[in-house]
Protein backbone atom coordinates (compact mmCIF):
# COMPACT_ATOMS: atom_id res chain seq x y z
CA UNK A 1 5.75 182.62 70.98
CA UNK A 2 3.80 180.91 73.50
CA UNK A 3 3.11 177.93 70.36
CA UNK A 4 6.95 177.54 71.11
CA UNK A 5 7.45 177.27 74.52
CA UNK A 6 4.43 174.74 75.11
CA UNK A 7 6.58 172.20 71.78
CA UNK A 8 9.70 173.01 74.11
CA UNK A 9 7.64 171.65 77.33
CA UNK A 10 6.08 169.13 75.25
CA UNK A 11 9.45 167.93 74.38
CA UNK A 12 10.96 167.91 77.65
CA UNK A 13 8.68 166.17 79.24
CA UNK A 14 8.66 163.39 76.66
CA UNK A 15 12.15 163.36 76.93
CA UNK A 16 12.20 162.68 80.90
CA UNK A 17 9.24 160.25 80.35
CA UNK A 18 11.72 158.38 77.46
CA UNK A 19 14.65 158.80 80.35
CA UNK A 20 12.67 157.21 83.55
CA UNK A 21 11.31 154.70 81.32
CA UNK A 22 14.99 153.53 79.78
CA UNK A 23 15.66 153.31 83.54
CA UNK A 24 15.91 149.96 84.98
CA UNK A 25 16.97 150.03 88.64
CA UNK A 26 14.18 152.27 89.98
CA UNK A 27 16.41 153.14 93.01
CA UNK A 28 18.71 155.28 90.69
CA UNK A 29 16.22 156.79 89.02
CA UNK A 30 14.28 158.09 92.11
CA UNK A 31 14.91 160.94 94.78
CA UNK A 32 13.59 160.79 98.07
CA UNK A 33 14.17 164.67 98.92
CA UNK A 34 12.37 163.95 102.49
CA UNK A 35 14.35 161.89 105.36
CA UNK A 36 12.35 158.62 106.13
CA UNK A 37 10.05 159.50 109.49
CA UNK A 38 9.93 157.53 112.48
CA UNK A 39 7.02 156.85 114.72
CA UNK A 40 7.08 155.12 118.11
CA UNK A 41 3.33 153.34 119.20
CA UNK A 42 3.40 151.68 122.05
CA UNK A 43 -0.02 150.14 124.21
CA UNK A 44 -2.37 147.32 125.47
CA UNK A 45 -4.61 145.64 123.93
CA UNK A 46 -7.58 144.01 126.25
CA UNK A 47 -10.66 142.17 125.94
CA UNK A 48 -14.15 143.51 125.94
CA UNK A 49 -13.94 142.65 129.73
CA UNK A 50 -10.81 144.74 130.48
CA UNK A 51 -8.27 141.22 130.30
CA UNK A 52 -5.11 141.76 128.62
CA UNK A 53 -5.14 139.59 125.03
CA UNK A 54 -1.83 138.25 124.66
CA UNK A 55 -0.23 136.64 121.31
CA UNK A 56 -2.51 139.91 118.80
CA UNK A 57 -0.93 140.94 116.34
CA UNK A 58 -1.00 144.93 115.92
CA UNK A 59 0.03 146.19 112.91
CA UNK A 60 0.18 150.27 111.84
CA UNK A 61 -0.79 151.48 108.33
CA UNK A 62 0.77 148.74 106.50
CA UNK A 63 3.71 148.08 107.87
CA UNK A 64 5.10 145.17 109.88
CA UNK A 65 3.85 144.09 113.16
CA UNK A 66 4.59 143.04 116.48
CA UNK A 67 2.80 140.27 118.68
CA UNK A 68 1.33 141.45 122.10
CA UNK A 69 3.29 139.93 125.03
CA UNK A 70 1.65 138.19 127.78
CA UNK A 71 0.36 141.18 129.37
CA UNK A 72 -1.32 142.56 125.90
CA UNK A 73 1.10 145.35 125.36
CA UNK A 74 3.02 146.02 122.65
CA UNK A 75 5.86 148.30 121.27
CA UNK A 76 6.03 148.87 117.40
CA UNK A 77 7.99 151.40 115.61
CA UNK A 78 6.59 152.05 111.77
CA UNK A 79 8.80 153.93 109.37
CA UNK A 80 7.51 156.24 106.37
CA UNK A 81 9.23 157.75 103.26
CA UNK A 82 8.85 160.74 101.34
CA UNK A 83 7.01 162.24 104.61
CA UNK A 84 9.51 164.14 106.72
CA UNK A 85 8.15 165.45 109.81
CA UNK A 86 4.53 165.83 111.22
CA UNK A 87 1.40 164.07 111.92
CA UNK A 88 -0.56 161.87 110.13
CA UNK A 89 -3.77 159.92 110.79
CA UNK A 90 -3.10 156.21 110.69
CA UNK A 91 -4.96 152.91 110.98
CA UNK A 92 -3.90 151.10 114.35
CA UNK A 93 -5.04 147.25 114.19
CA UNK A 94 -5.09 144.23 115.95
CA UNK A 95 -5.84 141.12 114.29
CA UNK A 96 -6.33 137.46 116.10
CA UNK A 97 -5.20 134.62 113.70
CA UNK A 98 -5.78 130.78 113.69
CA UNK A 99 -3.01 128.71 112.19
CA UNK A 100 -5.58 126.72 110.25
CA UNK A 101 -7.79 129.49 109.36
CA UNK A 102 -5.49 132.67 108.83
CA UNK A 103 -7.33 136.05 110.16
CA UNK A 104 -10.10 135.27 112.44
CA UNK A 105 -11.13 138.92 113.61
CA UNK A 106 -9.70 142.36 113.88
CA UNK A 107 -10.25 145.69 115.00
CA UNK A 108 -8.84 148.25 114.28
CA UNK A 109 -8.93 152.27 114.99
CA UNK A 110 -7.38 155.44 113.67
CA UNK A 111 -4.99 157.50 115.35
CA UNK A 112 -3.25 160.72 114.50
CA UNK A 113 0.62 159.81 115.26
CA UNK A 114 3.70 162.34 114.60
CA UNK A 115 6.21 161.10 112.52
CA UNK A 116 10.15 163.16 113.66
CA UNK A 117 12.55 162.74 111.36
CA UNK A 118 15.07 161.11 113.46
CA UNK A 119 14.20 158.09 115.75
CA UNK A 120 11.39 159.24 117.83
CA UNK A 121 11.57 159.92 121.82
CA UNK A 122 10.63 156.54 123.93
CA UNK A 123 7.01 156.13 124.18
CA UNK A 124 5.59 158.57 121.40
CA UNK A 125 1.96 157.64 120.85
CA UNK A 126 0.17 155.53 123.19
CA UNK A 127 -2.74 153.82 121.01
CA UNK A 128 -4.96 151.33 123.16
CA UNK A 129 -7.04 149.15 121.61
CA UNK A 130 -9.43 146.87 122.80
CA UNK A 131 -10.64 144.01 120.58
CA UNK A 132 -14.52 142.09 120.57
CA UNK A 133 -13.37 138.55 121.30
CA UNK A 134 -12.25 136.97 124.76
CA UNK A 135 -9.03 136.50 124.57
């Protein structure tokens, strides 16, 4: 009996492997059963010497970034799927750029940020980071 049961898995599971494969618009074929989570970071980011560097980049995980303002502080939301709520430990970085050279230098640290599954309350996470050049 068990002989039969493990055929009948074995040919279920080629037939959803056979199904997912026919598939061709991977948005119909997957379920997100978690919300997408929100996360709010917001900070400065400052010189070795304590002056604000404006015009970093500071990007979280791998999402998009924003570009410090002229004070070195920056707001960034970041967005995850197939999370739902809690925290999770995430790479905060700053990167300086050259428009002749690309990436010049970064830094970056690792922060443990909670992710709601609505749009976060104003100010969630502060994550300060302060980078090795002069900026």
């Amino acid at each position: 009996m068990a002989h039969c049961s493990k055929i009948a898995i074995a040919g279920a599971l080629a037939g959803a492997l056979a199904a997912l494969s026919a598939c061709s618009d991977t948005s119909a074929c997957c379920v997100d059963d978690y919300p997408p989570a929100y996360a709010l970071l917001y900070g400065t980011v400052r010189g070795a010497s304590g002056q604000p560097a404006a015009g970093v980049l500071v990007r979280a995980g791998d999402g998009t970034g924003v570009v410090t303002d002229g004070t070195g502080r920056y707001r960034l939301s970041t967005l995850l799927h197939g999370m739902g709520t809690g925290t999770l430990s995430i790479d905060v970085a700053a990167y300086r750029t050259d428009a002749a050279r690309g990436l010049v230098d970064s830094t970056r640290v690792r922060a443990s940020v909670p992710f709601f599954a609505g749009q976060p309350p104003p100010d969630s996470t502060r994550v300060d980071l302060v980078v090795g050049w002069a900026p």
